[in-house]
PDBML (XML) file of the C-alpha atoms, coordinates in Angstrom:
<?xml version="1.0" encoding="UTF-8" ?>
<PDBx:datablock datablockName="MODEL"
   xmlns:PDBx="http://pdbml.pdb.org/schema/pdbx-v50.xsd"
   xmlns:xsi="http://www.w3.org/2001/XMLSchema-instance"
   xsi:schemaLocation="http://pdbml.pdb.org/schema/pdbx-v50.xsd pdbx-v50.xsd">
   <PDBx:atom_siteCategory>
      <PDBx:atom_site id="1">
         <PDBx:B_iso_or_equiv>0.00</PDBx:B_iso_or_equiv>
         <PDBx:Cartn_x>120.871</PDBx:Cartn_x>
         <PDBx:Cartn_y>100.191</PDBx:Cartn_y>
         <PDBx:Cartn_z>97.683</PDBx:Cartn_z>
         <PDBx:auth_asym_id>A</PDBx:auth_asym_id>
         <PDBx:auth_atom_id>CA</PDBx:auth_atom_id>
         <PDBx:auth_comp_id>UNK</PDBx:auth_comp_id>
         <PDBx:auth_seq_id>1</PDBx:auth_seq_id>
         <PDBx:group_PDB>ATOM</PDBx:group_PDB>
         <PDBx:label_alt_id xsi:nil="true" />
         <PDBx:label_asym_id>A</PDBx:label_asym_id>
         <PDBx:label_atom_id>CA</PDBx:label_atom_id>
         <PDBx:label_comp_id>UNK</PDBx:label_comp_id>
         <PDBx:label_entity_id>1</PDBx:label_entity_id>
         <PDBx:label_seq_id>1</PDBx:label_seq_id>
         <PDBx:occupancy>1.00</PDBx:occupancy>
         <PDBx:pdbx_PDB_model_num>1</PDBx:pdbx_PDB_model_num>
         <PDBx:type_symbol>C</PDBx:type_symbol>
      </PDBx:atom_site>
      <PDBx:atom_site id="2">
         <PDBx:B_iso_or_equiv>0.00</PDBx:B_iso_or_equiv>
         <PDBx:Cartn_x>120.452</PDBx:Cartn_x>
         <PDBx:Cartn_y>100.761</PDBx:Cartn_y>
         <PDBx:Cartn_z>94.332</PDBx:Cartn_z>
         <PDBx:auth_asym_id>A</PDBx:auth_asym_id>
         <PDBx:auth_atom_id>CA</PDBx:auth_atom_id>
         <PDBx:auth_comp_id>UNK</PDBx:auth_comp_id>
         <PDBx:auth_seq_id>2</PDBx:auth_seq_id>
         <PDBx:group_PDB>ATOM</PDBx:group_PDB>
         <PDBx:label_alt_id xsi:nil="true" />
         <PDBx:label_asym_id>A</PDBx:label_asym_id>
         <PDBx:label_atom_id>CA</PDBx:label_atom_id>
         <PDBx:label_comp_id>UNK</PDBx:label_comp_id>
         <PDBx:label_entity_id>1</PDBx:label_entity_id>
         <PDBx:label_seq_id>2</PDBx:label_seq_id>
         <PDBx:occupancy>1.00</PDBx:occupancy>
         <PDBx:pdbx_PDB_model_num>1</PDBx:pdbx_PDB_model_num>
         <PDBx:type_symbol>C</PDBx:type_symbol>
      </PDBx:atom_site>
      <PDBx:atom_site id="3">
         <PDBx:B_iso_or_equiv>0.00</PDBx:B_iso_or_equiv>
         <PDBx:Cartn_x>121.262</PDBx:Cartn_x>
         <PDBx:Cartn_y>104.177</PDBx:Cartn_y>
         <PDBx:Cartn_z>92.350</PDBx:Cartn_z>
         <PDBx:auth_asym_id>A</PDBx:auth_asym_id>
         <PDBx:auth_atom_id>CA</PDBx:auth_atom_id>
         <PDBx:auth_comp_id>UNK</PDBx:auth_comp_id>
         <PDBx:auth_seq_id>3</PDBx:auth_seq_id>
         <PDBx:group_PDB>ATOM</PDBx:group_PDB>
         <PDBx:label_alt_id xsi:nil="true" />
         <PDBx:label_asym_id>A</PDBx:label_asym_id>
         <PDBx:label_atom_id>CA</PDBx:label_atom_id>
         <PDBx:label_comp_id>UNK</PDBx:label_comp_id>
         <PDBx:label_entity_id>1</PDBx:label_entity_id>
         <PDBx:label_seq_id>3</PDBx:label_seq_id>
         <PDBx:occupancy>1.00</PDBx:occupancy>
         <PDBx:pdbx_PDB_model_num>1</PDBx:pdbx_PDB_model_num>
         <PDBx:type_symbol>C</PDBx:type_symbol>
      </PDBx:atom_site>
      <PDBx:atom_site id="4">
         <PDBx:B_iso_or_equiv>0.00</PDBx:B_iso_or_equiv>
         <PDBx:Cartn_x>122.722</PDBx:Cartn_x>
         <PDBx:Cartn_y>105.637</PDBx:Cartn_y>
         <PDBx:Cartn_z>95.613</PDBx:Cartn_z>
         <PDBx:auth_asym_id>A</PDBx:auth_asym_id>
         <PDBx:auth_atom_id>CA</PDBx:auth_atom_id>
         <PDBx:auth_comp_id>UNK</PDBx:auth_comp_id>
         <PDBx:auth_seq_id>4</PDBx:auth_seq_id>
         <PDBx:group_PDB>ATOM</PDBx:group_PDB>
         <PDBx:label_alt_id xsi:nil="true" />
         <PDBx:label_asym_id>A</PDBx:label_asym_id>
         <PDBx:label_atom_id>CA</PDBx:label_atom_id>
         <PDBx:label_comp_id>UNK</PDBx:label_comp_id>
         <PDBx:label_entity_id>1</PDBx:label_entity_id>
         <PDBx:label_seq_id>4</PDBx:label_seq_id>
         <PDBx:occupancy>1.00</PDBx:occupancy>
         <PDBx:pdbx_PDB_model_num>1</PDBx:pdbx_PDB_model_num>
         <PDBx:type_symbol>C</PDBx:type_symbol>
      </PDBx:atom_site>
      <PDBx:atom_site id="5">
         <PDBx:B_iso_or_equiv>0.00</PDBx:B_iso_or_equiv>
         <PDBx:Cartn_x>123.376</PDBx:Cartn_x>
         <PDBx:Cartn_y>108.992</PDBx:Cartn_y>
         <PDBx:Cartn_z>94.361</PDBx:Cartn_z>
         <PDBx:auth_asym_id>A</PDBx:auth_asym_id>
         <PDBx:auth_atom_id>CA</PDBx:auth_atom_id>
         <PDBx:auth_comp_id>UNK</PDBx:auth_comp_id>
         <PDBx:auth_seq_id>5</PDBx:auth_seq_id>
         <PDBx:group_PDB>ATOM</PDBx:group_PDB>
         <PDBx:label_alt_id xsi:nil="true" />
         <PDBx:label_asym_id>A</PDBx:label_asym_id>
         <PDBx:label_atom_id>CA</PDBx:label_atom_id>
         <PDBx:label_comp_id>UNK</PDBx:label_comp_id>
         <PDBx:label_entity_id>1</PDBx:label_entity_id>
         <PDBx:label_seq_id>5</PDBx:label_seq_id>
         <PDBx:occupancy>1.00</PDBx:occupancy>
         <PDBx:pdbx_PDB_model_num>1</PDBx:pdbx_PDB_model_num>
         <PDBx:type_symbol>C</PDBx:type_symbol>
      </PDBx:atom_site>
      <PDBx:atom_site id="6">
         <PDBx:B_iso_or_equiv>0.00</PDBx:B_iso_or_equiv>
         <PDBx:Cartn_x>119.329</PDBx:Cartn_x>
         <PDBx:Cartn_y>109.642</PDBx:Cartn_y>
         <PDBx:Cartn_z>93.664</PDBx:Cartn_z>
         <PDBx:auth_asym_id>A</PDBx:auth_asym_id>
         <PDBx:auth_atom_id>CA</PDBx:auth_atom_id>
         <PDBx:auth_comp_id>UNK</PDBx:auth_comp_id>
         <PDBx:auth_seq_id>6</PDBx:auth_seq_id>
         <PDBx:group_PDB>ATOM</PDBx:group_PDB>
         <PDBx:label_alt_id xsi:nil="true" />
         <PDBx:label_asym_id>A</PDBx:label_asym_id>
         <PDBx:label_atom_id>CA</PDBx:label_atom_id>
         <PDBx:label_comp_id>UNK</PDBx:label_comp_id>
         <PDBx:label_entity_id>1</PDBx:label_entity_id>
         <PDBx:label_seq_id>6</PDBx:label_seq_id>
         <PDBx:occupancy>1.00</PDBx:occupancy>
         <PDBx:pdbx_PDB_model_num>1</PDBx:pdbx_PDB_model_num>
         <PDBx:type_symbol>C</PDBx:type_symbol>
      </PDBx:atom_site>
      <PDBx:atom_site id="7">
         <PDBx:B_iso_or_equiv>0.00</PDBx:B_iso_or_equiv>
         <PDBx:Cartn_x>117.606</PDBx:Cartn_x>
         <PDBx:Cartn_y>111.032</PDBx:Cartn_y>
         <PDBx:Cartn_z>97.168</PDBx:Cartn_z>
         <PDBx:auth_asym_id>A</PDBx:auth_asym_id>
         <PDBx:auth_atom_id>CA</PDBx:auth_atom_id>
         <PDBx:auth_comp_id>UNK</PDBx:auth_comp_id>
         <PDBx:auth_seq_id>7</PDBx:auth_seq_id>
         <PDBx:group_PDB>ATOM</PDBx:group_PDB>
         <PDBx:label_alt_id xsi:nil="true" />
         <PDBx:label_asym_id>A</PDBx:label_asym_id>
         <PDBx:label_atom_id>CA</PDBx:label_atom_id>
         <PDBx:label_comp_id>UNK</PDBx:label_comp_id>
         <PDBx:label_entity_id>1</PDBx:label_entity_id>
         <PDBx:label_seq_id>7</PDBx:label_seq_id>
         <PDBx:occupancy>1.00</PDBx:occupancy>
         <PDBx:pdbx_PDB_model_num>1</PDBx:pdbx_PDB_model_num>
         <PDBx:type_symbol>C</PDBx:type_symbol>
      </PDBx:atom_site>
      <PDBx:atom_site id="8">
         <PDBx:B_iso_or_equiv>0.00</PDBx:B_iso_or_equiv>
         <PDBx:Cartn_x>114.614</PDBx:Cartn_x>
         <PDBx:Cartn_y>108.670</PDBx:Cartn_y>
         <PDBx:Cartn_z>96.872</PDBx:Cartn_z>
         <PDBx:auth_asym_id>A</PDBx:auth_asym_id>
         <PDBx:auth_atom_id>CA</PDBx:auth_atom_id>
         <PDBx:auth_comp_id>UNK</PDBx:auth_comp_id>
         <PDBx:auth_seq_id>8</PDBx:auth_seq_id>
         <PDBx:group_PDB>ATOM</PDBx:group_PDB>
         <PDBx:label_alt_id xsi:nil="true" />
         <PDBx:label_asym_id>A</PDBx:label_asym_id>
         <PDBx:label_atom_id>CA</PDBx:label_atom_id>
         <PDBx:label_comp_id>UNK</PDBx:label_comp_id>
         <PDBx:label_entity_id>1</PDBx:label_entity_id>
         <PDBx:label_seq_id>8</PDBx:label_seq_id>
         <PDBx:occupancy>1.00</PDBx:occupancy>
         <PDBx:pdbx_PDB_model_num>1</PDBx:pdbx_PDB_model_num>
         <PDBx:type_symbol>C</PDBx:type_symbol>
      </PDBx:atom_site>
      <PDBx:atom_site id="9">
         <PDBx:B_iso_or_equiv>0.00</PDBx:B_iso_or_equiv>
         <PDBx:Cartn_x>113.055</PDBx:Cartn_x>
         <PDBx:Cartn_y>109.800</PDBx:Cartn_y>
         <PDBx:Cartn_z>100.008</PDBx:Cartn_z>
         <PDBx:auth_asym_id>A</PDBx:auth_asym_id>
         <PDBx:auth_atom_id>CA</PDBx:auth_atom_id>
         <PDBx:auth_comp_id>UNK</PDBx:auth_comp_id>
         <PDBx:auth_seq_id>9</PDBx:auth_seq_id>
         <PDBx:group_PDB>ATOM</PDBx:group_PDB>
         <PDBx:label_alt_id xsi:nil="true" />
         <PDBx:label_asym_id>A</PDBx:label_asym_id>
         <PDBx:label_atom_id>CA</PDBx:label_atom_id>
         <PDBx:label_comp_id>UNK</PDBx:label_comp_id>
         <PDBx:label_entity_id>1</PDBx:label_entity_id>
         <PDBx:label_seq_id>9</PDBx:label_seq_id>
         <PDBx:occupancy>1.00</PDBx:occupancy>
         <PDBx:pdbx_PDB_model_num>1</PDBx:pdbx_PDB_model_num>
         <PDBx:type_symbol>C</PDBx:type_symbol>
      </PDBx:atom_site>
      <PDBx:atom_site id="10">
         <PDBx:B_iso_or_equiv>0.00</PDBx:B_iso_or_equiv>
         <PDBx:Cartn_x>113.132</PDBx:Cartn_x>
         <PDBx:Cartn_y>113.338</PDBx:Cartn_y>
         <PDBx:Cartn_z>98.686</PDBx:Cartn_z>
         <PDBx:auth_asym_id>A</PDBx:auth_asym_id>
         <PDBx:auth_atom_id>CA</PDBx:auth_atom_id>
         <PDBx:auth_comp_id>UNK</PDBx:auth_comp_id>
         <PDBx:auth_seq_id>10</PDBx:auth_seq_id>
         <PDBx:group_PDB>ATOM</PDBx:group_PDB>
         <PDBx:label_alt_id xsi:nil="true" />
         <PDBx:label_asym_id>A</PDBx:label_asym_id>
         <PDBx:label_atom_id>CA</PDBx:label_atom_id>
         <PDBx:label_comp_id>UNK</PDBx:label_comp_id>
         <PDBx:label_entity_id>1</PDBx:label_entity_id>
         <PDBx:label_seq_id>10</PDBx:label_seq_id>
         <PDBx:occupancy>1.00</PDBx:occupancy>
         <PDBx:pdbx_PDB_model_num>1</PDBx:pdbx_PDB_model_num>
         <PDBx:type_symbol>C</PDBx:type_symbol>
      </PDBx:atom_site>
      <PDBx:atom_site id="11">
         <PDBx:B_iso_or_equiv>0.00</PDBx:B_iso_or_equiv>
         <PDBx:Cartn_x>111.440</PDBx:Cartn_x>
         <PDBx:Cartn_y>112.278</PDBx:Cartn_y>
         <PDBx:Cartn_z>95.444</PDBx:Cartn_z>
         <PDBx:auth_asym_id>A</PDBx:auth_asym_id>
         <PDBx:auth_atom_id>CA</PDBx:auth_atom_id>
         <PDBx:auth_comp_id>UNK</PDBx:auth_comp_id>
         <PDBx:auth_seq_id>11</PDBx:auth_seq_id>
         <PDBx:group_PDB>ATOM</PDBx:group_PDB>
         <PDBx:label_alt_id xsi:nil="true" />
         <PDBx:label_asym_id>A</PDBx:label_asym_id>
         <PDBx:label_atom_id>CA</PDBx:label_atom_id>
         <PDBx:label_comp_id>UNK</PDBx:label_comp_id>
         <PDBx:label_entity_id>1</PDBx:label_entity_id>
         <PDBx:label_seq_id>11</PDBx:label_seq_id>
         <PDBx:occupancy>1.00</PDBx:occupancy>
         <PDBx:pdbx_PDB_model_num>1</PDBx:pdbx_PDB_model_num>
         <PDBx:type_symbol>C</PDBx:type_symbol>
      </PDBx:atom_site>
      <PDBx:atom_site id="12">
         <PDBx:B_iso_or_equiv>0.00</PDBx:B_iso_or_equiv>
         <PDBx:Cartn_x>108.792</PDBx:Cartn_x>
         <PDBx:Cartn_y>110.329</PDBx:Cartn_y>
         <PDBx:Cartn_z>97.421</PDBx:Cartn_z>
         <PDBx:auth_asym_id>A</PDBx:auth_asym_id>
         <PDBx:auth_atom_id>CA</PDBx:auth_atom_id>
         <PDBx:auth_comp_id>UNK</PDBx:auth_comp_id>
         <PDBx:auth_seq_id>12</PDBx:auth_seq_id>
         <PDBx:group_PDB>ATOM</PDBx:group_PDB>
         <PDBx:label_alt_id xsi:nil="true" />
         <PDBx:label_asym_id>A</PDBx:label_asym_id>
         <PDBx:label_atom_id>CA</PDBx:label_atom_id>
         <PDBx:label_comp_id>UNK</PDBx:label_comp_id>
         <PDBx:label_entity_id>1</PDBx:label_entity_id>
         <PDBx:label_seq_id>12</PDBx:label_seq_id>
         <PDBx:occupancy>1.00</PDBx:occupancy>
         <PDBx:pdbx_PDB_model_num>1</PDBx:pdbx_PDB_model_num>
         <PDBx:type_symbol>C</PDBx:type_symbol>
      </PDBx:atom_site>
      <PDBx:atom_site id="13">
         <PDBx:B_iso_or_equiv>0.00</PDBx:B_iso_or_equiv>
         <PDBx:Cartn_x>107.680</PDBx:Cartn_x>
         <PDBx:Cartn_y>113.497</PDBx:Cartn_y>
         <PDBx:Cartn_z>99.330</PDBx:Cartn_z>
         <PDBx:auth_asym_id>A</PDBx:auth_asym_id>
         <PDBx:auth_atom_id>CA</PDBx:auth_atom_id>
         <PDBx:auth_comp_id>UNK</PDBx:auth_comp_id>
         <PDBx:auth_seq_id>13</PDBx:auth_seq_id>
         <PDBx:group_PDB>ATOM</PDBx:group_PDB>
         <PDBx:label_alt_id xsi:nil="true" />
         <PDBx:label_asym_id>A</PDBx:label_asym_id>
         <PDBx:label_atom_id>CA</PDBx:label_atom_id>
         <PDBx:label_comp_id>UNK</PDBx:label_comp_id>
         <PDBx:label_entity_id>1</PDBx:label_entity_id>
         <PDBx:label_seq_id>13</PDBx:label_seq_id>
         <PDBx:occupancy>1.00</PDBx:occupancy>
         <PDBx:pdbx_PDB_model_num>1</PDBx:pdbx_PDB_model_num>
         <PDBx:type_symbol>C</PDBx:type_symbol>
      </PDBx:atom_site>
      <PDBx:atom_site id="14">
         <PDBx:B_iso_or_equiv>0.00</PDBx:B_iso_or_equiv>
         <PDBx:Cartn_x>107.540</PDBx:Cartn_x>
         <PDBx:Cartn_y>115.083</PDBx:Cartn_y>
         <PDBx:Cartn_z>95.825</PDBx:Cartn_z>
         <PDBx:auth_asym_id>A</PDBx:auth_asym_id>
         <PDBx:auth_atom_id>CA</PDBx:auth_atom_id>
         <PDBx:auth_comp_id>UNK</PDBx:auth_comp_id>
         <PDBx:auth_seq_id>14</PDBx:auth_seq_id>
         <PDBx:group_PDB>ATOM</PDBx:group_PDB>
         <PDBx:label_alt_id xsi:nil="true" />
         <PDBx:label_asym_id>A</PDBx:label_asym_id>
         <PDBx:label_atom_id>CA</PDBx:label_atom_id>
         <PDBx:label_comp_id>UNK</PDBx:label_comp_id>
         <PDBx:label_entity_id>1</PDBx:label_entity_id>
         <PDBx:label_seq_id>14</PDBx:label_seq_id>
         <PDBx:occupancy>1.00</PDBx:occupancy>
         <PDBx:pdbx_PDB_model_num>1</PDBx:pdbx_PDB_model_num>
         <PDBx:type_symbol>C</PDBx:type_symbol>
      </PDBx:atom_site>
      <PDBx:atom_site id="15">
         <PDBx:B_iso_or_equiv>0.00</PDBx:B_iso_or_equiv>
         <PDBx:Cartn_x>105.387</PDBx:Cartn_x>
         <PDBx:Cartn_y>111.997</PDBx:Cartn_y>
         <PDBx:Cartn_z>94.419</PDBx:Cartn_z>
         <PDBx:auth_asym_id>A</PDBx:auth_asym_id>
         <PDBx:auth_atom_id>CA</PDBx:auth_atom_id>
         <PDBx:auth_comp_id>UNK</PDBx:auth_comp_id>
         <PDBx:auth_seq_id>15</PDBx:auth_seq_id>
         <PDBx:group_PDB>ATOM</PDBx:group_PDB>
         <PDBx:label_alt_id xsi:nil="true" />
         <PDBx:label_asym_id>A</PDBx:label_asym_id>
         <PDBx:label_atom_id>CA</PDBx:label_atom_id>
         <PDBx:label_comp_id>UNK</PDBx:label_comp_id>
         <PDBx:label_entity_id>1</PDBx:label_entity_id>
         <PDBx:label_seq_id>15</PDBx:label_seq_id>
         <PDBx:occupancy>1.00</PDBx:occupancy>
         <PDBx:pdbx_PDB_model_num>1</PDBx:pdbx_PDB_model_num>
         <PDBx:type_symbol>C</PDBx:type_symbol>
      </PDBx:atom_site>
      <PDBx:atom_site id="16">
         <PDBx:B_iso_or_equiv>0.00</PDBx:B_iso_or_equiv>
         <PDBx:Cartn_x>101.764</PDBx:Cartn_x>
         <PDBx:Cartn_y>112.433</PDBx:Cartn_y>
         <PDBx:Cartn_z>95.628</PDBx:Cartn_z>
         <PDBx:auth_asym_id>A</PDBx:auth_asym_id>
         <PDBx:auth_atom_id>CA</PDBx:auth_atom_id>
         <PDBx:auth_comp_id>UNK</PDBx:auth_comp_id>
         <PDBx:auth_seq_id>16</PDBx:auth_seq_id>
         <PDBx:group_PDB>ATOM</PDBx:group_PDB>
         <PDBx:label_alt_id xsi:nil="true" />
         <PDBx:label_asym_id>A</PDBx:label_asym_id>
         <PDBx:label_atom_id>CA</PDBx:label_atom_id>
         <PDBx:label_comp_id>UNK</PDBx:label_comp_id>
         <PDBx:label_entity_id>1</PDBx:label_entity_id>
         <PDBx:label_seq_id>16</PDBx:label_seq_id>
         <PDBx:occupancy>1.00</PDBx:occupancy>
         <PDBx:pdbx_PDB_model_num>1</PDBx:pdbx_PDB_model_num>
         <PDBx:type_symbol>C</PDBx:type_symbol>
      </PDBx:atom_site>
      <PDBx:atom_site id="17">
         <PDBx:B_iso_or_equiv>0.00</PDBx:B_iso_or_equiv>
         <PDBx:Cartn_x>100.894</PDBx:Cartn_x>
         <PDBx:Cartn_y>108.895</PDBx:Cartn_y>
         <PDBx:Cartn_z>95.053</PDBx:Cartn_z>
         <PDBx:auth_asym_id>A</PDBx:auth_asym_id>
         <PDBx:auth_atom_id>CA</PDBx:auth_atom_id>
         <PDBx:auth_comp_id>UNK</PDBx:auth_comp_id>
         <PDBx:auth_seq_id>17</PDBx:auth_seq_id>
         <PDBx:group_PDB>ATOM</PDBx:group_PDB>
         <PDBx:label_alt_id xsi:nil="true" />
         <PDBx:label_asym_id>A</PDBx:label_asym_id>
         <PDBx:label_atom_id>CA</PDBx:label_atom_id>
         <PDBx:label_comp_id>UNK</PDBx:label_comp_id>
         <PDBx:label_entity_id>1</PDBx:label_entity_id>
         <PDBx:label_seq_id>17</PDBx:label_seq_id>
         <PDBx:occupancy>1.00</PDBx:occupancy>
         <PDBx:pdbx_PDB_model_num>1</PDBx:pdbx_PDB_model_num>
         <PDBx:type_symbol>C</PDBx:type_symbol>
      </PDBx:atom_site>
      <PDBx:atom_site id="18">
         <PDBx:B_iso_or_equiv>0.00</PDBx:B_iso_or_equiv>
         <PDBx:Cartn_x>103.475</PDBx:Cartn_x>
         <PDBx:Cartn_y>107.310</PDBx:Cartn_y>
         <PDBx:Cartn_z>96.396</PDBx:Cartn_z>
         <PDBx:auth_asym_id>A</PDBx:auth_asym_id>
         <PDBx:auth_atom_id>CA</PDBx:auth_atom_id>
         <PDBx:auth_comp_id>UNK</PDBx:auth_comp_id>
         <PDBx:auth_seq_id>18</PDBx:auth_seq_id>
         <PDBx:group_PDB>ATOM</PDBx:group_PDB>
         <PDBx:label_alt_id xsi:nil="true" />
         <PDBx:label_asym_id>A</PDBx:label_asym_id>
         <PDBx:label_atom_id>CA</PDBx:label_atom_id>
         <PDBx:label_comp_id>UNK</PDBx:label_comp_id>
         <PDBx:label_entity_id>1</PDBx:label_entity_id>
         <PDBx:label_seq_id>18</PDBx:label_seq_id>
         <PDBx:occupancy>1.00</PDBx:occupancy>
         <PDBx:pdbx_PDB_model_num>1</PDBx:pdbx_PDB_model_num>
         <PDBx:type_symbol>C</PDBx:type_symbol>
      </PDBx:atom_site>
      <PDBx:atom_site id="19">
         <PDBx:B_iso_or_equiv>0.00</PDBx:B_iso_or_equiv>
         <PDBx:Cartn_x>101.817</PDBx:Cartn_x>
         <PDBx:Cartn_y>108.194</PDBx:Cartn_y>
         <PDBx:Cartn_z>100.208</PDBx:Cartn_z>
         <PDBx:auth_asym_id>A</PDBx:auth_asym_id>
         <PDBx:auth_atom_id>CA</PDBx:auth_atom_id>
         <PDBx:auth_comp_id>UNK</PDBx:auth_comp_id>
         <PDBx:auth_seq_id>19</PDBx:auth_seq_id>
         <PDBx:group_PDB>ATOM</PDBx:group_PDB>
         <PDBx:label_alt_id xsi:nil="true" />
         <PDBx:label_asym_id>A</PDBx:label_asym_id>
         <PDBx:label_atom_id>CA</PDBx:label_atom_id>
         <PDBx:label_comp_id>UNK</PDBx:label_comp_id>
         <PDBx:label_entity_id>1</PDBx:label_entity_id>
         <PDBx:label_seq_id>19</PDBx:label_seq_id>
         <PDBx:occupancy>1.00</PDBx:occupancy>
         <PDBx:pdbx_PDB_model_num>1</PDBx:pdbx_PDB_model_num>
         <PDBx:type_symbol>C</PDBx:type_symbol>
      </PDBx:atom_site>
      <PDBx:atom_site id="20">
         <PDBx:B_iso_or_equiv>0.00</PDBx:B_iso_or_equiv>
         <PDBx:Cartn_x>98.518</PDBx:Cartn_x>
         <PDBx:Cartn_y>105.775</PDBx:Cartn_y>
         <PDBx:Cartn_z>98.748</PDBx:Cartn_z>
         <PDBx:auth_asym_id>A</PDBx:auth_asym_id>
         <PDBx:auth_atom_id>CA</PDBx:auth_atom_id>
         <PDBx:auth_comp_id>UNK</PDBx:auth_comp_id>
         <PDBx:auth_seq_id>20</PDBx:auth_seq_id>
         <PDBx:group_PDB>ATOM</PDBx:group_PDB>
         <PDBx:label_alt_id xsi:nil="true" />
         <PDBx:label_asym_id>A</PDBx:label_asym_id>
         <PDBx:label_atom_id>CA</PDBx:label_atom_id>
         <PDBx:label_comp_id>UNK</PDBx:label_comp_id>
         <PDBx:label_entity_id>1</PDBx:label_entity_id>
         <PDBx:label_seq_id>20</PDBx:label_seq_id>
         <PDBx:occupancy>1.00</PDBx:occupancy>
         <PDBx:pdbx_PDB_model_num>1</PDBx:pdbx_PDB_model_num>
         <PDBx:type_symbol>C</PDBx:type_symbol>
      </PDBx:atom_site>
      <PDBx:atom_site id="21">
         <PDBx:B_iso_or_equiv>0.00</PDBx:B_iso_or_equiv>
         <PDBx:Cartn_x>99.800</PDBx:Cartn_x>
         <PDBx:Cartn_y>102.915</PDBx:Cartn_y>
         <PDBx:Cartn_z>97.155</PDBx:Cartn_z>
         <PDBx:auth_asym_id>A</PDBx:auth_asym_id>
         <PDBx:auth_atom_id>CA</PDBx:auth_atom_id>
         <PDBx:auth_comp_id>UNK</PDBx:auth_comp_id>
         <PDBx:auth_seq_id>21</PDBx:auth_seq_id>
         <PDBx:group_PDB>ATOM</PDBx:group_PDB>
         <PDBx:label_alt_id xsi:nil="true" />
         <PDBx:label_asym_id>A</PDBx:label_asym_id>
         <PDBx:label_atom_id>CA</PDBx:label_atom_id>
         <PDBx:label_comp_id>UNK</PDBx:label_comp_id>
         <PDBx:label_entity_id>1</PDBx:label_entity_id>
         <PDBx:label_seq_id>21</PDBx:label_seq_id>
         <PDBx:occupancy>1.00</PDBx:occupancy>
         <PDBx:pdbx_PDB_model_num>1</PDBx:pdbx_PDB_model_num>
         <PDBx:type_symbol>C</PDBx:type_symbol>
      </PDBx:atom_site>
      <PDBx:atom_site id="22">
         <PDBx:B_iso_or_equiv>0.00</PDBx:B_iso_or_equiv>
         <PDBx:Cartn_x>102.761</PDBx:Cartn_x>
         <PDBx:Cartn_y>100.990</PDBx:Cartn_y>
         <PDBx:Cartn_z>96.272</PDBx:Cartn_z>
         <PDBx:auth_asym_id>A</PDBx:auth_asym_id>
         <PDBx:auth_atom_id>CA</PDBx:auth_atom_id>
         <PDBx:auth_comp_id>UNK</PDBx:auth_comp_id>
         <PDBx:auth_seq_id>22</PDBx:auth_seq_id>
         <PDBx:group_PDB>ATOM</PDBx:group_PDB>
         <PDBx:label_alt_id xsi:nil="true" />
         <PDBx:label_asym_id>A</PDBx:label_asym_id>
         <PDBx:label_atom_id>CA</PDBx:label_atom_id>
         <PDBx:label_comp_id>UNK</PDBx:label_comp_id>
         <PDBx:label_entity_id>1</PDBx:label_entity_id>
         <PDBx:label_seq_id>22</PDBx:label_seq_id>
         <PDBx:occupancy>1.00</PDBx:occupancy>
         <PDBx:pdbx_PDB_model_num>1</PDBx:pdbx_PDB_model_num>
         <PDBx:type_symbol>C</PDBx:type_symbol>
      </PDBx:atom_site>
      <PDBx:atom_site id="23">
         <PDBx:B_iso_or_equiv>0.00</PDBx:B_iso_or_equiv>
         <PDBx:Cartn_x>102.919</PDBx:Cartn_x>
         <PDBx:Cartn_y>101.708</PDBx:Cartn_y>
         <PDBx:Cartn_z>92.369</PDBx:Cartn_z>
         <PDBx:auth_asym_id>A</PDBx:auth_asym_id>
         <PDBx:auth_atom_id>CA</PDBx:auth_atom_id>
         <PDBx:auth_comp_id>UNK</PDBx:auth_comp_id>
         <PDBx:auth_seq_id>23</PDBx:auth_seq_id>
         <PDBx:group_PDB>ATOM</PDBx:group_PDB>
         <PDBx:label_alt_id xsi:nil="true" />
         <PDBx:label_asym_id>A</PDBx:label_asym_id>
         <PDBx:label_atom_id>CA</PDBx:label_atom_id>
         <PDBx:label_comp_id>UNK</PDBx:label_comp_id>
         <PDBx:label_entity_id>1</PDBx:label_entity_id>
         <PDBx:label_seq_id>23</PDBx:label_seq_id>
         <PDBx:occupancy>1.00</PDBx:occupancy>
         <PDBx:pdbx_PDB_model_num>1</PDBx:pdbx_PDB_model_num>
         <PDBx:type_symbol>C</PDBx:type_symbol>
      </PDBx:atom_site>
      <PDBx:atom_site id="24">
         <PDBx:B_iso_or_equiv>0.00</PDBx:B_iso_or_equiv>
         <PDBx:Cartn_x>104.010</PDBx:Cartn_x>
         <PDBx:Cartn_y>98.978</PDBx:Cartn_y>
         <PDBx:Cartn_z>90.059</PDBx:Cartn_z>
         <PDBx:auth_asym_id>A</PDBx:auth_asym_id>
         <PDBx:auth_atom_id>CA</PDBx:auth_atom_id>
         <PDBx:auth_comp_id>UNK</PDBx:auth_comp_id>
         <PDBx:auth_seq_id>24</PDBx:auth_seq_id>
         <PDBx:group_PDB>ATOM</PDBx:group_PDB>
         <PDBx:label_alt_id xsi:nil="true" />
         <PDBx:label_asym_id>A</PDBx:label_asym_id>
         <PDBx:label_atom_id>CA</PDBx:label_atom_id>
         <PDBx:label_comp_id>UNK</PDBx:label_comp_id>
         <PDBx:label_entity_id>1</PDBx:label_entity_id>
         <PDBx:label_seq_id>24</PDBx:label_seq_id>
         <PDBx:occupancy>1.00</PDBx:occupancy>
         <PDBx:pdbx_PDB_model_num>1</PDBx:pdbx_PDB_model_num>
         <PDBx:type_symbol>C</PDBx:type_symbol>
      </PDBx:atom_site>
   </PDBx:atom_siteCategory>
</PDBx:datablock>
């Protein structure tokens, strides 16, 4: 919804950590 022209899912396969925890 928000930034719609950023592939998020693409960035979360590139993003390790992201697979572990929810990072805030």
């Amino acid at each position: 919804d928000i930034g719609m022209g950023m592939d998020v899912e693409a960035l979360r396969r590139d993003t390790p950590g992201t697979a572990n925890r929810m990072h805030l």
